[in-house]
C-alpha atoms as a PDB file:
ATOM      1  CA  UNK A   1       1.367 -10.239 -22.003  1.00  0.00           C
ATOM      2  CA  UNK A   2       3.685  -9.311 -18.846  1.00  0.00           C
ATOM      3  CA  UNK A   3       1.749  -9.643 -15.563  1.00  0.00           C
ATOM      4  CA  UNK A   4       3.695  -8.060 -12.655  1.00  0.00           C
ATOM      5  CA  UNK A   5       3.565  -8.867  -8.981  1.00  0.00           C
ATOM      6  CA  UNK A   6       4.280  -6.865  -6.248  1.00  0.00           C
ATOM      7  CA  UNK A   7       4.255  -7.715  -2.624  1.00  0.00           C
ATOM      8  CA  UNK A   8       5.709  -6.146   0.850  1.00  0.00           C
ATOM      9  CA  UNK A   9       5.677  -7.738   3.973  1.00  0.00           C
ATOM     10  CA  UNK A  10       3.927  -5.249   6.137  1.00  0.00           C
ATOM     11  CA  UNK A  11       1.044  -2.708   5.881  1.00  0.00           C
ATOM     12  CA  UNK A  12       3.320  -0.192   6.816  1.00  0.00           C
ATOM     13  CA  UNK A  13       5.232  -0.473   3.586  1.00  0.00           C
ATOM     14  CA  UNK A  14       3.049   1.542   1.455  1.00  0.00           C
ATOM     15  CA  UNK A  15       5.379   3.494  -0.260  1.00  0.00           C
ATOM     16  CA  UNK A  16       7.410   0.523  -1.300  1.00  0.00           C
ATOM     17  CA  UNK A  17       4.381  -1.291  -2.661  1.00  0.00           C
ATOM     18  CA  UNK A  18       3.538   1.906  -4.982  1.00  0.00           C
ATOM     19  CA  UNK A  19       6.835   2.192  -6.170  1.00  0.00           C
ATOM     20  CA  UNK A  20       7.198  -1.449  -7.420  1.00  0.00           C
ATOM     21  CA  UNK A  21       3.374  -1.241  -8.670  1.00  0.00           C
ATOM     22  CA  UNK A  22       4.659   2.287 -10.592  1.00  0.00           C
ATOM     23  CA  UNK A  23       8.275   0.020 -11.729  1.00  0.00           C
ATOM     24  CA  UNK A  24       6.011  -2.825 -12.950  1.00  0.00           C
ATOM     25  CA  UNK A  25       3.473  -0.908 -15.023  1.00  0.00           C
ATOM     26  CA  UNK A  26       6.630   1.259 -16.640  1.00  0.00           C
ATOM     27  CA  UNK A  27       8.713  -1.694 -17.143  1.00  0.00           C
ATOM     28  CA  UNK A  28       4.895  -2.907 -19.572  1.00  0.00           C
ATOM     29  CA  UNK A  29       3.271  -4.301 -17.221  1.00  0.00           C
ATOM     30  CA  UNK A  30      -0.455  -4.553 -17.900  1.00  0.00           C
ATOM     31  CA  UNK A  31      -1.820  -6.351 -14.660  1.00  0.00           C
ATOM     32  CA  UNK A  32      -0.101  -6.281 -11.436  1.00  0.00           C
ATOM     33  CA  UNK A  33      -1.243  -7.908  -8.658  1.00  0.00           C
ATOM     34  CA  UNK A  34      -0.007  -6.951  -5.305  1.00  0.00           C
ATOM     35  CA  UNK A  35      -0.123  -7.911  -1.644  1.00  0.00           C
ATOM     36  CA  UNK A  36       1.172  -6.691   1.679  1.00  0.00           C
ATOM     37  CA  UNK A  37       2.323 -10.554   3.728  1.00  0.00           C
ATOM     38  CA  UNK A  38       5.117 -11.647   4.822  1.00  0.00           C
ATOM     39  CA  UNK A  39       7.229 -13.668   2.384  1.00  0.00           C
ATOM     40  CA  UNK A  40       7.534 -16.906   4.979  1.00  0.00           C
ATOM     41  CA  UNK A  41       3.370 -16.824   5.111  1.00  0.00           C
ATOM     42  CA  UNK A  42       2.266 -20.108   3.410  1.00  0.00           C
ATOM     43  CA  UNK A  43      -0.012 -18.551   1.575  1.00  0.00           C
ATOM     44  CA  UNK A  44       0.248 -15.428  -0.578  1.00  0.00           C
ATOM     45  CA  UNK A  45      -3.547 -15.065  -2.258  1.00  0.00           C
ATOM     46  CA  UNK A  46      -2.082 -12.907  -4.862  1.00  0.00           C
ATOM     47  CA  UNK A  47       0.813 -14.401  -6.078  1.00  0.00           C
ATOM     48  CA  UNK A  48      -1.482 -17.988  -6.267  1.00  0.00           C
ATOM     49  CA  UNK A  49      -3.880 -15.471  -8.393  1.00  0.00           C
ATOM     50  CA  UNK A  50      -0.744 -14.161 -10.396  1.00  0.00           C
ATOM     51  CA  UNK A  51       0.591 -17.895 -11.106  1.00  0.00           C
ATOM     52  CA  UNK A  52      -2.998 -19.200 -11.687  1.00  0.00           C
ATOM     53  CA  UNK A  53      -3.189 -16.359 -14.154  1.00  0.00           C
ATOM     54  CA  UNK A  54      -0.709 -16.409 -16.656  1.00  0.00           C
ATOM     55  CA  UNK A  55      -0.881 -18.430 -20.212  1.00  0.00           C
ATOM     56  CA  UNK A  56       1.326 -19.471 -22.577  1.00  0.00           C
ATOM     57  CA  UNK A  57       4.105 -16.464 -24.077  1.00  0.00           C
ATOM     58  CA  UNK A  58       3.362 -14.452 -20.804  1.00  0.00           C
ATOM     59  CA  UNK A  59       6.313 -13.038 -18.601  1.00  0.00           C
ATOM     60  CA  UNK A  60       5.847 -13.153 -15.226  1.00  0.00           C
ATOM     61  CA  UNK A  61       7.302  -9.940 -13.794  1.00  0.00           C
ATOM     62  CA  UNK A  62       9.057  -8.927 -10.486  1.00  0.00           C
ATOM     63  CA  UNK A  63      10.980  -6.244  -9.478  1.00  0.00           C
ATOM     64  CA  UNK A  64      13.227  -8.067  -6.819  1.00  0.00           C
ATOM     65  CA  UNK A  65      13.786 -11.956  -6.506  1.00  0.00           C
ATOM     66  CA  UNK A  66      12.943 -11.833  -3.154  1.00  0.00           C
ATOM     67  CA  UNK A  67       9.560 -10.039  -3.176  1.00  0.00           C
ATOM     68  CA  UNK A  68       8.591 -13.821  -5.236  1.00  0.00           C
ATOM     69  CA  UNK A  69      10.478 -15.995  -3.528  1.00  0.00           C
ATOM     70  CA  UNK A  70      11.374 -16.667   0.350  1.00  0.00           C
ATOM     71  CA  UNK A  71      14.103 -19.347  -0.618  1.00  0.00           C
ATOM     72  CA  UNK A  72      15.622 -21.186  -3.793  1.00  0.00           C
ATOM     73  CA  UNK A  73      13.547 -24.008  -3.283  1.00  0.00           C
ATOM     74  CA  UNK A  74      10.477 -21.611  -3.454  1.00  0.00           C
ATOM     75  CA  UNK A  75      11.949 -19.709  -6.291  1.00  0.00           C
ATOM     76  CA  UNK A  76      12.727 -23.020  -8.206  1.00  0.00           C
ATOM     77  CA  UNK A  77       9.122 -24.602  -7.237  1.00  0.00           C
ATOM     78  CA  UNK A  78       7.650 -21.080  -8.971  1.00  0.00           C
ATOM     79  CA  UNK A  79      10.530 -21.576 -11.526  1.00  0.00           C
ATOM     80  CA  UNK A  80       8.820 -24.577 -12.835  1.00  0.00           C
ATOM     81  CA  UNK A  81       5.091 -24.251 -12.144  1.00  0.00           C
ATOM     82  CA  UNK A  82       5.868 -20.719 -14.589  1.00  0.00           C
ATOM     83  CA  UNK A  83       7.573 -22.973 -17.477  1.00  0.00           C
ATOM     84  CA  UNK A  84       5.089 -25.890 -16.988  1.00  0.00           C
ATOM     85  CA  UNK A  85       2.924 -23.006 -18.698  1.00  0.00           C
ATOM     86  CA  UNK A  86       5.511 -21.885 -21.007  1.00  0.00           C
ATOM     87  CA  UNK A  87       5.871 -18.557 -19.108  1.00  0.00           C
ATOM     88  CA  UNK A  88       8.898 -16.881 -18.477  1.00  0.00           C
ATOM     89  CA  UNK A  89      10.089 -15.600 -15.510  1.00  0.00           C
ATOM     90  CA  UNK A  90      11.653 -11.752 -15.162  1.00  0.00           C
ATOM     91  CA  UNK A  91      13.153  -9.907 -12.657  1.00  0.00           C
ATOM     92  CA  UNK A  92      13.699  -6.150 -13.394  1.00  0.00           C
ATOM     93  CA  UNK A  93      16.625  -5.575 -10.343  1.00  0.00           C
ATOM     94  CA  UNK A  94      18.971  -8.149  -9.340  1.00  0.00           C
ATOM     95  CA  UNK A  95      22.277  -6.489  -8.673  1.00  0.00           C
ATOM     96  CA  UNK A  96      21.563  -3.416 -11.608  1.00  0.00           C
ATOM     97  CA  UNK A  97      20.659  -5.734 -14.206  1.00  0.00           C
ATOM     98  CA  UNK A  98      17.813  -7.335 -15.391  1.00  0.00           C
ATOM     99  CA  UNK A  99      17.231 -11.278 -16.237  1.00  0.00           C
ATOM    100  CA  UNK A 100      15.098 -13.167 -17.410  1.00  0.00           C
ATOM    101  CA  UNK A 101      14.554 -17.097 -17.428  1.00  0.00           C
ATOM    102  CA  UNK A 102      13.603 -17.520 -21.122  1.00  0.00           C
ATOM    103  CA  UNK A 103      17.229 -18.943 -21.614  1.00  0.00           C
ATOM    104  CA  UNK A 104      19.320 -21.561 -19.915  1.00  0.00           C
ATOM    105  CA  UNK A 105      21.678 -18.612 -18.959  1.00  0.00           C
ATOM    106  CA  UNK A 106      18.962 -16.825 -17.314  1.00  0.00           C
ATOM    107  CA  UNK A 107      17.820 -19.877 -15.506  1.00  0.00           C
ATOM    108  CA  UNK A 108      21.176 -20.898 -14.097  1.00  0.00           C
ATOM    109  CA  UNK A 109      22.162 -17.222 -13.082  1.00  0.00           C
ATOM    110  CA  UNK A 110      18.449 -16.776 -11.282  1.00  0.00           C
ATOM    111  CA  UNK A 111      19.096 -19.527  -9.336  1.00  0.00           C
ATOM    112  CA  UNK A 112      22.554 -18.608  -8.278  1.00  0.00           C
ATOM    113  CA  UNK A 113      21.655 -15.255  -7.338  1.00  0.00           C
ATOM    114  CA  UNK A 114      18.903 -16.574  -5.782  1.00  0.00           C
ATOM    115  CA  UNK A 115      20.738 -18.705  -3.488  1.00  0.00           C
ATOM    116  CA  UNK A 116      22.879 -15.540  -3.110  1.00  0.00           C
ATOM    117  CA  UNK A 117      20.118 -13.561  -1.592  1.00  0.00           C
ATOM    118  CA  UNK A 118      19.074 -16.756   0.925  1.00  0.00           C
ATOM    119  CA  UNK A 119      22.683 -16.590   2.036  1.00  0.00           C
ATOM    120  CA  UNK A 120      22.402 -12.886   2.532  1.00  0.00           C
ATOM    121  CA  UNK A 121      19.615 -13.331   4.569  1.00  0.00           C
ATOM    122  CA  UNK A 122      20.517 -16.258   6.960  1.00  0.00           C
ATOM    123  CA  UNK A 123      23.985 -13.940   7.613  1.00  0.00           C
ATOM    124  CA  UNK A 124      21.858 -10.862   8.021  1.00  0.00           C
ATOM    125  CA  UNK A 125      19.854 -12.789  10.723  1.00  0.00           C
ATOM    126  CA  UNK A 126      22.681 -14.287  12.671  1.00  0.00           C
ATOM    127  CA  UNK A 127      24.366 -11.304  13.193  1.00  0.00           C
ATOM    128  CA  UNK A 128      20.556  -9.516  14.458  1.00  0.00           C
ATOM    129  CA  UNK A 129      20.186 -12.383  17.014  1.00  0.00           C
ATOM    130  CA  UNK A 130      24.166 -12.386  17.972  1.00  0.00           C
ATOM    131  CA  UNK A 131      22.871  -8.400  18.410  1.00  0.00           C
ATOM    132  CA  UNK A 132      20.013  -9.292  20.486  1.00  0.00           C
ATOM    133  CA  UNK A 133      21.817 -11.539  22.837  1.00  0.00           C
ATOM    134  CA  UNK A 134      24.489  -9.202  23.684  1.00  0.00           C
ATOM    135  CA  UNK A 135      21.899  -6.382  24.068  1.00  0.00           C
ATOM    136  CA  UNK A 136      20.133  -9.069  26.550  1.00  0.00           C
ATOM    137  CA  UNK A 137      23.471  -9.787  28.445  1.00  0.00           C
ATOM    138  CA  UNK A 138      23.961  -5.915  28.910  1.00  0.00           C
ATOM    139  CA  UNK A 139      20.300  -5.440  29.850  1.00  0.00           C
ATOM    140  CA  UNK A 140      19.576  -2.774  27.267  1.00  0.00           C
ATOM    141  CA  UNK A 141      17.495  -5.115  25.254  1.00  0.00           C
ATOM    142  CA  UNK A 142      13.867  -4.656  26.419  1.00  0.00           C
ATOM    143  CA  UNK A 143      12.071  -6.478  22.998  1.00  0.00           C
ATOM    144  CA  UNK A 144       9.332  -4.856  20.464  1.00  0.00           C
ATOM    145  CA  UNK A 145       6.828  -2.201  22.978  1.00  0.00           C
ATOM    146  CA  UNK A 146       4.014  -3.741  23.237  1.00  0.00           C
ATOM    147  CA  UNK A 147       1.248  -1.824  20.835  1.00  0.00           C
ATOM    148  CA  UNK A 148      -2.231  -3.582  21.643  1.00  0.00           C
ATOM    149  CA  UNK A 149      -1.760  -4.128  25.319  1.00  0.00           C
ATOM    150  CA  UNK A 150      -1.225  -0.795  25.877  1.00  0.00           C
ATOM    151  CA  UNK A 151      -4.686  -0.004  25.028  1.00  0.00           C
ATOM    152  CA  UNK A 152      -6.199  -3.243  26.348  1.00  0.00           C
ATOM    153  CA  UNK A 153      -7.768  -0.259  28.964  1.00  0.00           C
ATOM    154  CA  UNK A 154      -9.403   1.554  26.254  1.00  0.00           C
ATOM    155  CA  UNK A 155     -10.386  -2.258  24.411  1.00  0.00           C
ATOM    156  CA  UNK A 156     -12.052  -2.616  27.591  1.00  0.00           C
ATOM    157  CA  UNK A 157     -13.744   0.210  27.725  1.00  0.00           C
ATOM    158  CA  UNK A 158     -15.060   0.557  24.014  1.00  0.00           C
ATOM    159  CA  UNK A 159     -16.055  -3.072  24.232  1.00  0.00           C
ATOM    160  CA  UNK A 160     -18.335  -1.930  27.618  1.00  0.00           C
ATOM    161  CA  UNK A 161     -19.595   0.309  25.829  1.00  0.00           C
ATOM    162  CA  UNK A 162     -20.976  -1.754  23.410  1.00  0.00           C
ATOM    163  CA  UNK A 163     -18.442  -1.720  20.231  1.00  0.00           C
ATOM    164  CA  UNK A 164     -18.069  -4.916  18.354  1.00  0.00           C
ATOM    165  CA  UNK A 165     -14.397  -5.649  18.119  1.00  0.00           C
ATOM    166  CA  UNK A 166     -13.960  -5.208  14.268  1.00  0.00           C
ATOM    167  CA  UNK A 167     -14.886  -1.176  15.087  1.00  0.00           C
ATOM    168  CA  UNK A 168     -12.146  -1.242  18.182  1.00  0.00           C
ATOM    169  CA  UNK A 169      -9.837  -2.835  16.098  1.00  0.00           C
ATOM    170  CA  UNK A 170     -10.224  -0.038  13.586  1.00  0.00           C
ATOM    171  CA  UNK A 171     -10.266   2.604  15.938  1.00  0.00           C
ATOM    172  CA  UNK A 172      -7.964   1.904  17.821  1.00  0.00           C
ATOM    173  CA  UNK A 173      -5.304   0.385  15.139  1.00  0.00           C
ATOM    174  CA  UNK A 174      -4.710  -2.858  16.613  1.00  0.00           C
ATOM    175  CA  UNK A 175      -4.717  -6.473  15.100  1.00  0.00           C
ATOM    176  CA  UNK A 176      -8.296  -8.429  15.412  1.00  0.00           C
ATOM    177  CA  UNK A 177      -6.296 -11.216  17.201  1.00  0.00           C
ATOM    178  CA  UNK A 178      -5.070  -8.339  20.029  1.00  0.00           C
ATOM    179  CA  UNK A 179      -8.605  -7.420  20.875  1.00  0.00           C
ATOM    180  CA  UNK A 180     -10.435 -10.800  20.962  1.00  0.00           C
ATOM    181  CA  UNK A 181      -7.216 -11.795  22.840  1.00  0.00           C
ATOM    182  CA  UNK A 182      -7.905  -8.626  25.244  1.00  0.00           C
ATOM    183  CA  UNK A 183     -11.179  -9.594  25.517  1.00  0.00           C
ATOM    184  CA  UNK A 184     -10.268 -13.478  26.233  1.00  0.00           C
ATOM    185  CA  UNK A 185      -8.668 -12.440  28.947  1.00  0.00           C
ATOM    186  CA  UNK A 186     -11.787 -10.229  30.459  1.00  0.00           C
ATOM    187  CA  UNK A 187     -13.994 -13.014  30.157  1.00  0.00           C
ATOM    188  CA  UNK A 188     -11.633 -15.076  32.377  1.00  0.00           C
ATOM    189  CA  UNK A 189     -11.192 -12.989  35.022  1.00  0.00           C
END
C-alpha cells in the first residue's frame, strides 16, 4: 500500500496542499494525510499519524523532500523509523526525478540531496537577513504590518459586546493568541 503525505506550512497555501494531495493520489496513493504547519514545528500530528500508520511492504510517499523533512538529521531519523518497519521511503520530485529508498542507491542519493536542500536553505536565509539589514540601514525596512493589532479596536468592541473570543477570532480572521493577547492587555489597563 502507498500512503502519501502532504503538508504546507501556512493556511494560506491551499492551492499547494491540493495539488500535492491531487500528485499523491495519481502517483497511487490510497491514503494521504495532510497538514498545514510549519516544517520547524516539533510536532506535525499528521505525519506522527502517517509514520504510526504504515506496515510492512508500504511506501511512504512525498512529493518533495522537504515537505517530510526540515533537515537531514530529521530526514534520516524518519529514514530509519520507516525501515525499522520495512517501509520504503519515496519521493515523487527531487530535481525531475523520482527516488526511492528501497535500495542502497536510493538511500545514499536521498540523503545527499537532502543535505542539498538544507544547504539551499541556510544560503537562501542568509542572503534574506543580509536583505533585511541593509533595508534597516536605509530605513526602508518597516517589518511584517501588523494584522491583529490593527483590529485590537474592533476585538475590543466585539468582546464588549459580549462575543467569546473563538467567534472574534473567526470573524475577524485573527489568531486565538492575538485576541486573548488583545484582551490581556484590556484587563491590565
Amino acid at each position: 500500500m502507498q500512503i502519501g503525505y502532504a503538508r504546507t506550512s501556512t493556511t494560506e497555501q491551499e492551492a499547494g496542499l491540493e495539488a500535492q494531495q491531487r500528485d499523491l493520489s495519481a502517483a497511487g496513493c490510497e491514503r494521504v494525510f495532510s497538514e498545514q504547519i510549519s516544517a520547524t514545528a516539533t510536532k506535525r500530528p499528521q505525519l506522527e499519524l502517517a509514520l504510526d500508520f504504515v506496515r510492512e511492504g508500504d511506501v511512504f510517499v512525498a512529493t518533495k523532500i522537504d515537505r517530510v523533512a526540515r533537515s537531514v538529521a530529521d530526514l534520516l531519523a524518519i529514514e530509519a523509523r520507516l525501515a525499522a518497519k520495512q517501509v520504503a521511503l519515496r519521493i515523487l520530485s527531487m530535481g525531475g526525478s523520482e527516488m526511492s529508498t528501497r535500495g542502497p542507491t536510493g538511500r545514499l542519493m536521498m540523503t545527499v540531496l537532502g543535505a542539498v536542500a538544507e544547504f539551499e536553505r541556510a544560503l537562501m536565509l542568509e542572503r534574506q537577513r543580509e536583505g533585511i539589514a541593509k533595508a534597516k540601514d536605509e530605513g526602508r525596512y518597516k517589518g511584517r504590518a501588523p494584522t491583529a493589532q490593527a483590529k485590537a479596536d474592533e476585538v475590543r468592541a466585539l468582546h464588549a459586546a459580549g462575543v467569546g473570543p473563538v467567534e472574534i477570532t473567526k470573524r475577524l480572521k485573527v489568531s486565538r493568541s492575538s485576541v486573548h493577547r488583545i484582551l490581556k492587555e484590556v484587563r491590565m489597563d
